[in-house]
C-alpha atoms as a PDB file:
ATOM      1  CA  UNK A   1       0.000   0.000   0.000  1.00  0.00           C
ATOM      2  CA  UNK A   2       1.097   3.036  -0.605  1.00  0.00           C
ATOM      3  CA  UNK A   3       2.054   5.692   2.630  1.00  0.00           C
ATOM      4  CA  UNK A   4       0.958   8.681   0.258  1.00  0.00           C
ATOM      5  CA  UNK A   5      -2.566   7.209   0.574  1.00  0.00           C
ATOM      6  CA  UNK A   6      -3.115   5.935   3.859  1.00  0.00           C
ATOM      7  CA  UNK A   7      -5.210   8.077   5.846  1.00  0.00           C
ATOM      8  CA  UNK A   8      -4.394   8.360   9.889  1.00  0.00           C
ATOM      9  CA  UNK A   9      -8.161   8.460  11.990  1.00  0.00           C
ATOM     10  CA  UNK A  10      -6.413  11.588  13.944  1.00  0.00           C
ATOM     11  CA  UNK A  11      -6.469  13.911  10.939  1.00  0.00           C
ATOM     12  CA  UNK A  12      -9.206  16.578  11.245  1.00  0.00           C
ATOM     13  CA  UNK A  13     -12.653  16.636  12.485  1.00  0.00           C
ATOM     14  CA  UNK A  14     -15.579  14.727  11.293  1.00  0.00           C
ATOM     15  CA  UNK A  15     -18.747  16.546  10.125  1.00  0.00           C
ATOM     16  CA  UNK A  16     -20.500  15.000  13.320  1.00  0.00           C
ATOM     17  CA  UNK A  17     -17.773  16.007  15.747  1.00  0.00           C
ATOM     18  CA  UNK A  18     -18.551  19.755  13.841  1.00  0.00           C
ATOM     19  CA  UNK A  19     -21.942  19.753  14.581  1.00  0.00           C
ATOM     20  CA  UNK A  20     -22.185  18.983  17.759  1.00  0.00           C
ATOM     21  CA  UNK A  21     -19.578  21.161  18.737  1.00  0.00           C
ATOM     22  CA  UNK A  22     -21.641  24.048  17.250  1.00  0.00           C
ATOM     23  CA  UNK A  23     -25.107  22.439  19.204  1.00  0.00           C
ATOM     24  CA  UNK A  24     -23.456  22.779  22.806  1.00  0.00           C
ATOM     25  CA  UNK A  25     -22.173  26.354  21.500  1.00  0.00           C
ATOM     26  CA  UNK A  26     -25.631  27.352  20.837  1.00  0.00           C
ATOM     27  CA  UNK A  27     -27.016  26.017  23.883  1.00  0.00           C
ATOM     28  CA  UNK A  28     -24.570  27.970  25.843  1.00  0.00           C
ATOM     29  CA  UNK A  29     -25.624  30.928  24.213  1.00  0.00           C
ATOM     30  CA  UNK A  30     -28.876  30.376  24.713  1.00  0.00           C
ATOM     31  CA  UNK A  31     -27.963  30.335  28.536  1.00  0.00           C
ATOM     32  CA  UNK A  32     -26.006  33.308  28.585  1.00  0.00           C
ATOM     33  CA  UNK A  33     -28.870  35.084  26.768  1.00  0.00           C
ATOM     34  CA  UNK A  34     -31.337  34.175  29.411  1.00  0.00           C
ATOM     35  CA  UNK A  35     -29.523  35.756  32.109  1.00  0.00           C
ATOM     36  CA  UNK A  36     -28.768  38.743  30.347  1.00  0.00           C
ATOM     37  CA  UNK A  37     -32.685  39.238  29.900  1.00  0.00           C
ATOM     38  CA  UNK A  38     -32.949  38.257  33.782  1.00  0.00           C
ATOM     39  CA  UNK A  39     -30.385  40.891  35.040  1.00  0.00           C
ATOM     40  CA  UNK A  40     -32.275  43.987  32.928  1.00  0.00           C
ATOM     41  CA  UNK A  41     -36.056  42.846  34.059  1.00  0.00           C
ATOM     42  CA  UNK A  42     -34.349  42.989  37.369  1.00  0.00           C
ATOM     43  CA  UNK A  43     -32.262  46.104  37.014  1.00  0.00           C
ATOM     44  CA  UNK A  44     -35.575  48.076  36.200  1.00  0.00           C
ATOM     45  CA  UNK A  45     -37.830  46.425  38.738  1.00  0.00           C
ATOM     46  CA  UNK A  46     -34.563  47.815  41.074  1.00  0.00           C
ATOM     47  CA  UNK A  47     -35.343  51.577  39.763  1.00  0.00           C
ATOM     48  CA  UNK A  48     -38.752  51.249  39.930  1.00  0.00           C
ATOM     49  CA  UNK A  49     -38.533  49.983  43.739  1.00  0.00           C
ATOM     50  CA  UNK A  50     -35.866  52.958  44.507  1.00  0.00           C
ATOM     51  CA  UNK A  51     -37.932  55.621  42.469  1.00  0.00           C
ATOM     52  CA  UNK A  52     -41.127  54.630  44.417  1.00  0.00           C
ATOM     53  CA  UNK A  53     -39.110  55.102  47.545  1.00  0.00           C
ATOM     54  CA  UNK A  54     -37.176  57.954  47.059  1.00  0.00           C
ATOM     55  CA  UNK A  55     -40.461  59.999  46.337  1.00  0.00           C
ATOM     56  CA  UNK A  56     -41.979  58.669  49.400  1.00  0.00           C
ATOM     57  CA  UNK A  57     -39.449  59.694  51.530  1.00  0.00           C
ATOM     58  CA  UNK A  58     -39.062  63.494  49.826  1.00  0.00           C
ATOM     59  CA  UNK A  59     -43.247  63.550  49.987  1.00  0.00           C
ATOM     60  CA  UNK A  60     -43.377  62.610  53.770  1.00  0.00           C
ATOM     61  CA  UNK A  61     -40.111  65.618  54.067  1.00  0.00           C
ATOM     62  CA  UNK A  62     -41.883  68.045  52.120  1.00  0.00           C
ATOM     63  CA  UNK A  63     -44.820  67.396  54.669  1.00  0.00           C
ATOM     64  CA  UNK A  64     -43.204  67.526  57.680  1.00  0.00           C
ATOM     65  CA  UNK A  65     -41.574  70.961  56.797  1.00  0.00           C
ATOM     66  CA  UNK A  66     -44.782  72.405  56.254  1.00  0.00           C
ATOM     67  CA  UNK A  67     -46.462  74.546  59.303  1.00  0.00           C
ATOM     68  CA  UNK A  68     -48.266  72.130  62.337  1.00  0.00           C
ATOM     69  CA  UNK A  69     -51.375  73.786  61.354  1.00  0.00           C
ATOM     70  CA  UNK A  70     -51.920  73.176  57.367  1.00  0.00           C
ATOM     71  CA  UNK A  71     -51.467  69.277  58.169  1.00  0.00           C
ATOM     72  CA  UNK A  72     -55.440  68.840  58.494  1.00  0.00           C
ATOM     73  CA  UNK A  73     -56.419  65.406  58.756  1.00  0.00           C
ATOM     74  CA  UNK A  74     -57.778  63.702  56.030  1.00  0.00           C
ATOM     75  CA  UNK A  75     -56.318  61.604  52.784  1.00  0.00           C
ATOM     76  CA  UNK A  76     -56.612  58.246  51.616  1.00  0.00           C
ATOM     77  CA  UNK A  77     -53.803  55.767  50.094  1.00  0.00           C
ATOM     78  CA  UNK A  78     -56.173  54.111  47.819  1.00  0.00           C
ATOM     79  CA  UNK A  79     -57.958  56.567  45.619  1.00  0.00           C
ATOM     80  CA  UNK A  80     -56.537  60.672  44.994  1.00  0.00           C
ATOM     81  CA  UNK A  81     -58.574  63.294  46.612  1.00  0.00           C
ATOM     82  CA  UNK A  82     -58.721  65.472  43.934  1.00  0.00           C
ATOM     83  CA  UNK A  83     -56.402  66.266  40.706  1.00  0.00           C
ATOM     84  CA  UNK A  84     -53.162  67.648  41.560  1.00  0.00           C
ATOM     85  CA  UNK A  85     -50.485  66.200  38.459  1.00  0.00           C
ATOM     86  CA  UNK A  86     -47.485  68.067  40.199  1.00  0.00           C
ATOM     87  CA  UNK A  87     -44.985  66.951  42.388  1.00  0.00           C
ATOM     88  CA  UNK A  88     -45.981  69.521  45.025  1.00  0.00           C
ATOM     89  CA  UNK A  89     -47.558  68.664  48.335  1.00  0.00           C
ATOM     90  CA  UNK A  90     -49.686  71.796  48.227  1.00  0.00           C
ATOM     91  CA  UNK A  91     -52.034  73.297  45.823  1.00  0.00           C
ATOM     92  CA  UNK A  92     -52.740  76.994  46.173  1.00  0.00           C
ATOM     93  CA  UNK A  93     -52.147  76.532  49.953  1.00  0.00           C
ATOM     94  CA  UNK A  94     -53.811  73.951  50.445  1.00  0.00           C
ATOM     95  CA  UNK A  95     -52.702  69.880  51.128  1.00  0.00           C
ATOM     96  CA  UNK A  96     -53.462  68.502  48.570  1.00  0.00           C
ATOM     97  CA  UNK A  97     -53.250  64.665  50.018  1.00  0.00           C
ATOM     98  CA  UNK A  98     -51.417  63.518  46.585  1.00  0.00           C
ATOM     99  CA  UNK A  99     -49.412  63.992  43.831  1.00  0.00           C
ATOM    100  CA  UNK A 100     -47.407  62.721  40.869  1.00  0.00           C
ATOM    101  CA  UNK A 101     -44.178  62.878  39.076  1.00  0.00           C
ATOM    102  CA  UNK A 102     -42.676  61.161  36.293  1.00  0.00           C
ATOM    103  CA  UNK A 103     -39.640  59.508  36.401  1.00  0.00           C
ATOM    104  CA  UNK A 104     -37.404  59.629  33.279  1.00  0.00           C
ATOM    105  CA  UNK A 105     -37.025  55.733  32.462  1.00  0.00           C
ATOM    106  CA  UNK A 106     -38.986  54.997  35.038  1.00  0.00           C
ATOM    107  CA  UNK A 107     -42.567  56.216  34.475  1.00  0.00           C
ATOM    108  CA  UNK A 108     -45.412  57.765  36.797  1.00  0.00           C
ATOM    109  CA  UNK A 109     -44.772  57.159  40.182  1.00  0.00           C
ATOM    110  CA  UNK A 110     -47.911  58.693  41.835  1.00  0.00           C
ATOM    111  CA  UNK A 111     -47.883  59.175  45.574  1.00  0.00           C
ATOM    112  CA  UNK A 112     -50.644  60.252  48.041  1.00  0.00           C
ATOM    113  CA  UNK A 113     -50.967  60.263  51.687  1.00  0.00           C
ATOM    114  CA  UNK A 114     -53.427  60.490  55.000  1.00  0.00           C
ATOM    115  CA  UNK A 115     -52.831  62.824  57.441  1.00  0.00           C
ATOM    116  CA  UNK A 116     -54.334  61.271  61.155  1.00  0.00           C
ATOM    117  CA  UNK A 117     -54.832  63.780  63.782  1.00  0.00           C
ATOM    118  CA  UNK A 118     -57.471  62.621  66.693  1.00  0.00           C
ATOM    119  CA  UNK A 119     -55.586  60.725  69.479  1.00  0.00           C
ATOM    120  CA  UNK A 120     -56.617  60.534  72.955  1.00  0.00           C
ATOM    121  CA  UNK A 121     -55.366  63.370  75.324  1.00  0.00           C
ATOM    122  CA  UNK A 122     -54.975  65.976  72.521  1.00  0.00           C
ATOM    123  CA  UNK A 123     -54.637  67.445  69.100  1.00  0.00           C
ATOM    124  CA  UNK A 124     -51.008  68.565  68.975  1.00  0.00           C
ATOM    125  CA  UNK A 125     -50.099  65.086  66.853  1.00  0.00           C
ATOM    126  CA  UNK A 126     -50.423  64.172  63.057  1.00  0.00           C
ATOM    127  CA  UNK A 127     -49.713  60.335  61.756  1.00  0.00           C
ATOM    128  CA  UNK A 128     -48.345  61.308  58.512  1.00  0.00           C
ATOM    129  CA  UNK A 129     -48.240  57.813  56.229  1.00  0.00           C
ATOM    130  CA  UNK A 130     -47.066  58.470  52.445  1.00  0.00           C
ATOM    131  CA  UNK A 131     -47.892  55.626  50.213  1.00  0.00           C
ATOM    132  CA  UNK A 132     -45.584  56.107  46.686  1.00  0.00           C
ATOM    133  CA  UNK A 133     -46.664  53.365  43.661  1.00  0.00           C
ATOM    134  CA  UNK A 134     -44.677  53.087  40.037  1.00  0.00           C
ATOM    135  CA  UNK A 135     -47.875  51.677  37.940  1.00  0.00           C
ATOM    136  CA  UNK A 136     -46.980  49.893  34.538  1.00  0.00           C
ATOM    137  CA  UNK A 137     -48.043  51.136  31.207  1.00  0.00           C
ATOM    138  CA  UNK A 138     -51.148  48.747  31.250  1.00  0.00           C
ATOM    139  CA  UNK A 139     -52.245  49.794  34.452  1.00  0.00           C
ATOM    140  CA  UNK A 140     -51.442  47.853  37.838  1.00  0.00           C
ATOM    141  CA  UNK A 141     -49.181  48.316  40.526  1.00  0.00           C
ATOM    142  CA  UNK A 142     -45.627  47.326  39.646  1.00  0.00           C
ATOM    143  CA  UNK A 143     -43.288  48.948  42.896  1.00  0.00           C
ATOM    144  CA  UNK A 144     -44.728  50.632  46.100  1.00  0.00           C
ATOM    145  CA  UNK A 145     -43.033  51.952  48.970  1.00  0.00           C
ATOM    146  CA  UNK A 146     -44.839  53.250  52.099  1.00  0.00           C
ATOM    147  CA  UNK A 147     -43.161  55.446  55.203  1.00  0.00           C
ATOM    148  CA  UNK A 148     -45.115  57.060  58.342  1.00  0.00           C
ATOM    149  CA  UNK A 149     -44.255  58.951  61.142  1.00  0.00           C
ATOM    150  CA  UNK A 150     -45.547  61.103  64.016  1.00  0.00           C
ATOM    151  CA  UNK A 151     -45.481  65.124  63.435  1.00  0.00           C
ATOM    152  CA  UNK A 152     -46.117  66.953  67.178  1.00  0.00           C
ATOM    153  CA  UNK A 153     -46.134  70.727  67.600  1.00  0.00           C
ATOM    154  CA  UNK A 154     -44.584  72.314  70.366  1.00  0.00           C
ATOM    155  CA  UNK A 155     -44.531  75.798  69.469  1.00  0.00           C
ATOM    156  CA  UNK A 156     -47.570  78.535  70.481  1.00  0.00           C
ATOM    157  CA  UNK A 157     -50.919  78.648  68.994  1.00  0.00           C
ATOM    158  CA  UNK A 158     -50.838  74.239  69.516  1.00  0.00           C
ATOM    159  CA  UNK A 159     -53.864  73.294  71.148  1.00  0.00           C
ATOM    160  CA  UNK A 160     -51.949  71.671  74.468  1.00  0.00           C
ATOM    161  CA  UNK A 161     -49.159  74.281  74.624  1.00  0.00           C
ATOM    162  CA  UNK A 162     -49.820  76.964  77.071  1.00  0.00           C
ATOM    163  CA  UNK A 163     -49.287  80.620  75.860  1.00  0.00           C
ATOM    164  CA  UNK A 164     -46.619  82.152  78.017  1.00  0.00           C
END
């Protein structure tokens, strides 16, 4: 026989060896692709969840700046009490009890708020609770975060402060 001719079984790759080299590639792909889909759903549930509450927490500031006696109870955290499409906590004076702002890449985030004042022994405390949602662009609720805390006045013209 001649050496010229002879063919050794280590000399290249096989069209079957080929193929399924390129089958695991693609299923590894495939894999890699999944998580990369994974990681941005969950990046922008992330911003949604930190845009909700960051504009709870600068809502319940913006209320607790505001003088003891414009915090008149009242509110809901379910339905707006009235229109007010600004990110203000006032309108014309007035608390408003919610308000909206949209979030550049993250959409509306709409919060709104109730404002509790009759407690036993007094009316010199508020229960400020400030509910912020991000809804989707179908409707329904996709982040929410929700902070509260007690407002008392201790200056004159309070109820249970005497004048001097």
């Amino acid at each position: 026989m001649n050496p010229e001719r002879r063919r050794s079984s280590e000399s290249g790759f096989t069209l079957i060896e080929a193929l399924i080299a390129i089958v695991v590639l693609a299923f590894g792909i495939i894999g890699i692709t999944n998580l990369f889909v994974v990681a941005t759903a969950s990046n922008q549930m992330g911003n949604m969840t930190t845009s909700a509450a960051v504009r709870s927490v600068e809502t319940l500031e913006k209320l607790k700046a505001l003088p003891f006696n414009m915090l008149t109870p009242g509110g809901s955290l379910t339905a707006d009490s009235g229109a007010n499409p600004t990110p203000e906590v006032t309108v014309a004076g007035v608390l408003a009890y919610n308000c909206q702002e949209t979030v550049p890449g993250v959409g509306l985030v709409r919060s709104r708020w109730t404002v509790v004042g009759d407690f036993p022994g007094g009316n010199d405390v508020r229960y400020i609770t400030v509910r912020s949602e991000v809804s989707g662009p179908f409707g329904g609720q996709l982040s929410r975060a929700e902070y509260a805390t007690f407002r008392t006045c201790t200056t004159r013209g309070c109820p249970n402060v005497p004048a001097p």
